[in-house]
Every structure is written in C-alpha cells, then in structure tokens.
Protein backbone atom coordinates (compact mmCIF):
# COMPACT_ATOMS: atom_id res chain seq x y z
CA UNK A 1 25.20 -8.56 13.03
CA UNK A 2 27.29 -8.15 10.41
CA UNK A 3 27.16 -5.16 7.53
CA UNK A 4 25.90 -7.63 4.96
CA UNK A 5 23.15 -9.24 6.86
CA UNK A 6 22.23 -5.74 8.03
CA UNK A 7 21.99 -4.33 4.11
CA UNK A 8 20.27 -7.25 3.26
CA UNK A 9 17.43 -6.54 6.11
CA UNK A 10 16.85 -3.38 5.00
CA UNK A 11 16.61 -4.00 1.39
CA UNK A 12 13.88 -6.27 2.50
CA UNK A 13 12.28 -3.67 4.37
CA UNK A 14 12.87 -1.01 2.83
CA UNK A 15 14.32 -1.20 -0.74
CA UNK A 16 12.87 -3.50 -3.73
CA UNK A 17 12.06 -6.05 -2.16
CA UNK A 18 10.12 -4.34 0.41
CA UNK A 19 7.04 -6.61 1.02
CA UNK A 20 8.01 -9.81 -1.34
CA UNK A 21 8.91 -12.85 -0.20
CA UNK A 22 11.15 -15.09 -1.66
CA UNK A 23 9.99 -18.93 -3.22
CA UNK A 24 11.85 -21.65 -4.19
CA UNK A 25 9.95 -24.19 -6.35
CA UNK A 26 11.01 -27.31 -8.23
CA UNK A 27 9.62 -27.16 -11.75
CA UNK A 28 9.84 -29.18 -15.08
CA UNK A 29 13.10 -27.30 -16.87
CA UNK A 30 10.48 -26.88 -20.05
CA UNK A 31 8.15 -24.05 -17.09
CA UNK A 32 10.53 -22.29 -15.89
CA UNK A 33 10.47 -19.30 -17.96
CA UNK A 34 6.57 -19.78 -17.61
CA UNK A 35 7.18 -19.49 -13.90
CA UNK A 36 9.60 -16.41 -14.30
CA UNK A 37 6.91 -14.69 -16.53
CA UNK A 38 4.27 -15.16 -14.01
CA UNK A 39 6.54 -14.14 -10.65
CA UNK A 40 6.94 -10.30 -12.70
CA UNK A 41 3.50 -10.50 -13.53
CA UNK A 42 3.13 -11.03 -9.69
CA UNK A 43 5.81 -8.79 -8.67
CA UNK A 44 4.90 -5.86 -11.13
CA UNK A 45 1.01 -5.85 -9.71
CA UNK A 46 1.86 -5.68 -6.61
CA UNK A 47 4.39 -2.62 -7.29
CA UNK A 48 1.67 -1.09 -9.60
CA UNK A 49 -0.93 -1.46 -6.26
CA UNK A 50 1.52 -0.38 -4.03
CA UNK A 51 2.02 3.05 -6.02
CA UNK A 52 -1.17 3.55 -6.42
CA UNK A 53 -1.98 3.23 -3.11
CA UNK A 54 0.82 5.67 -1.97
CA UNK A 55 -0.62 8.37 -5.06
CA UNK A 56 -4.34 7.56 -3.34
CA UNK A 57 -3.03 8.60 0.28
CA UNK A 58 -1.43 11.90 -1.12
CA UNK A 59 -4.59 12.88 -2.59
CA UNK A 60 -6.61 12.74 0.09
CA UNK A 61 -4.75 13.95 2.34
CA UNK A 62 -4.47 17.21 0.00
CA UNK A 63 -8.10 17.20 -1.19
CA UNK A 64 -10.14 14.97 0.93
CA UNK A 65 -12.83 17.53 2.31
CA UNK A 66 -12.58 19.86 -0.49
CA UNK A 67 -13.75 16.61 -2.81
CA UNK A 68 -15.42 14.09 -0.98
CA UNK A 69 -17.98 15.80 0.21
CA UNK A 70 -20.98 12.91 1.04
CA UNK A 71 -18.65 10.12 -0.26
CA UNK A 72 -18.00 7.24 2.03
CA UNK A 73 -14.86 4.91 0.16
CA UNK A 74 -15.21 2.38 3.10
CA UNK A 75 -18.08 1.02 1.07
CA UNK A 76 -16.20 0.43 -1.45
CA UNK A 77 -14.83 -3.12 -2.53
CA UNK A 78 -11.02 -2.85 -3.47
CA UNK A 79 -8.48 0.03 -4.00
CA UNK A 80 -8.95 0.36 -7.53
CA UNK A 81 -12.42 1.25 -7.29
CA UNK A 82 -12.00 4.22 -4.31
CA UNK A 83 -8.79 5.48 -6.29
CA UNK A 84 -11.30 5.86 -9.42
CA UNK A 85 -14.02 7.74 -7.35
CA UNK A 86 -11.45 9.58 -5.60
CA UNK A 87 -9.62 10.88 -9.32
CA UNK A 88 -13.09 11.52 -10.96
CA UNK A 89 -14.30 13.85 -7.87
CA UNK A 90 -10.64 15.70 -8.16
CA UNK A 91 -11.42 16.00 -11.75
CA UNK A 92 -14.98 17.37 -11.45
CA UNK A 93 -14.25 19.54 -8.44
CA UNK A 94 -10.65 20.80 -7.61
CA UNK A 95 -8.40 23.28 -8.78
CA UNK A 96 -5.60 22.07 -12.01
CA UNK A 97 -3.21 20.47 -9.53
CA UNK A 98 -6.31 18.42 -8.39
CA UNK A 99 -6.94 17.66 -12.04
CA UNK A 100 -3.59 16.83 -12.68
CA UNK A 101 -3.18 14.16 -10.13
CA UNK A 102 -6.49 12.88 -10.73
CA UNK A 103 -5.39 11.86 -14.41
CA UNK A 104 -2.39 10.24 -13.22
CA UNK A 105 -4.91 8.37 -10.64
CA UNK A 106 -7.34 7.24 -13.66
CA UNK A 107 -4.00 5.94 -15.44
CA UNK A 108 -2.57 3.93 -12.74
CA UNK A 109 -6.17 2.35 -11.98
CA UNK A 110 -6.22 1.80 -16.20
CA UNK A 111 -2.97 0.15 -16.04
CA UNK A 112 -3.70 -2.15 -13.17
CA UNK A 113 -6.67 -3.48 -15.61
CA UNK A 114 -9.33 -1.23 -13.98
C-alpha cells in the first residue's frame, strides 16, 4: 500500500475525519452553500457529541462511585441528558476538581442545545 493511501486511512480513522463519511450530491448551483452550511452544522454536532462523550467517560471514571450513588444513567434517553445528571451530581457532591469539570460538562450539554 502505498504512503499516501496509508495517511489517508488513518486520517479517516484516526484524525478529522475520524467517523465521517464522505457524500457526493448533485444540487441546484443556487443550494449549494445551503448544503455546505448544513454538512458543518452536521459535522460540528457530531464533533460537539463526540467531545462530550469523551469529557462524560473521564468523569466517571474519576468520580463515578463517589457521585452516583443510587443513580442508574441507563435509564436515561440520550447522552445529553446522563452528561447533565452526571455534571449536576459532581457539582453538588465532589471536591473543586469535580466542580470544575462538571461546569465544563453543563457547557458542552448547553452548547449542543441541551
């Protein structure tokens, strides 16, 4: 395989465009910058998720039994929603570090529209 198929592979693996997938779509000349409006809106969600996601994992795996005490997030309906229960219990019951990271959780769920 050659080096520029192989930097390509991992860029879509592991770089940017790590979980996207590329479209190709025939539109009126007058939509495409409609289109290219709506593929960041896509692509910046999905990158907002993503983060928040990763920010979730970290804090429970730091604070999960010290917060989460008769709290079952499985019953939950969507990430947004456990990452706010998760950032208001670090608030209400860890130390400043817990605090800390449960404001930036709160913010990332408030700029994903939550």
């Amino acid at each position: 395989m050659a080096a520029v198929q192989m930097r390509v592979r991992k860029y879509r693996s592991e770089g940017g465009a790590a979980g996207l997938a590329r479209v190709e779509v025939l539109v009126p000349p007058s939509a495409r910058d409609e289109i290219l409006a709506i593929a960041s809106r896509l692509r910046a969600e999905y990158r907002g998720h993503k983060e928040l996601g990763l920010l979730l994992d970290k804090a429970l795996q730091s604070y999960r039994t010290r917060i989460l005490d008769n709290v079952d997030l499985d019953r939950l309906p969507d990430l947004r929603s456990r990452a706010a229960v998760v950032a208001r219990a670090m608030i209400d019951r860890g130390d400043a570090r817990a605090f800390a990271m449960g404001r930036q959780l709160l913010d990332r769920v408030d700029a994903l529209g939550g």
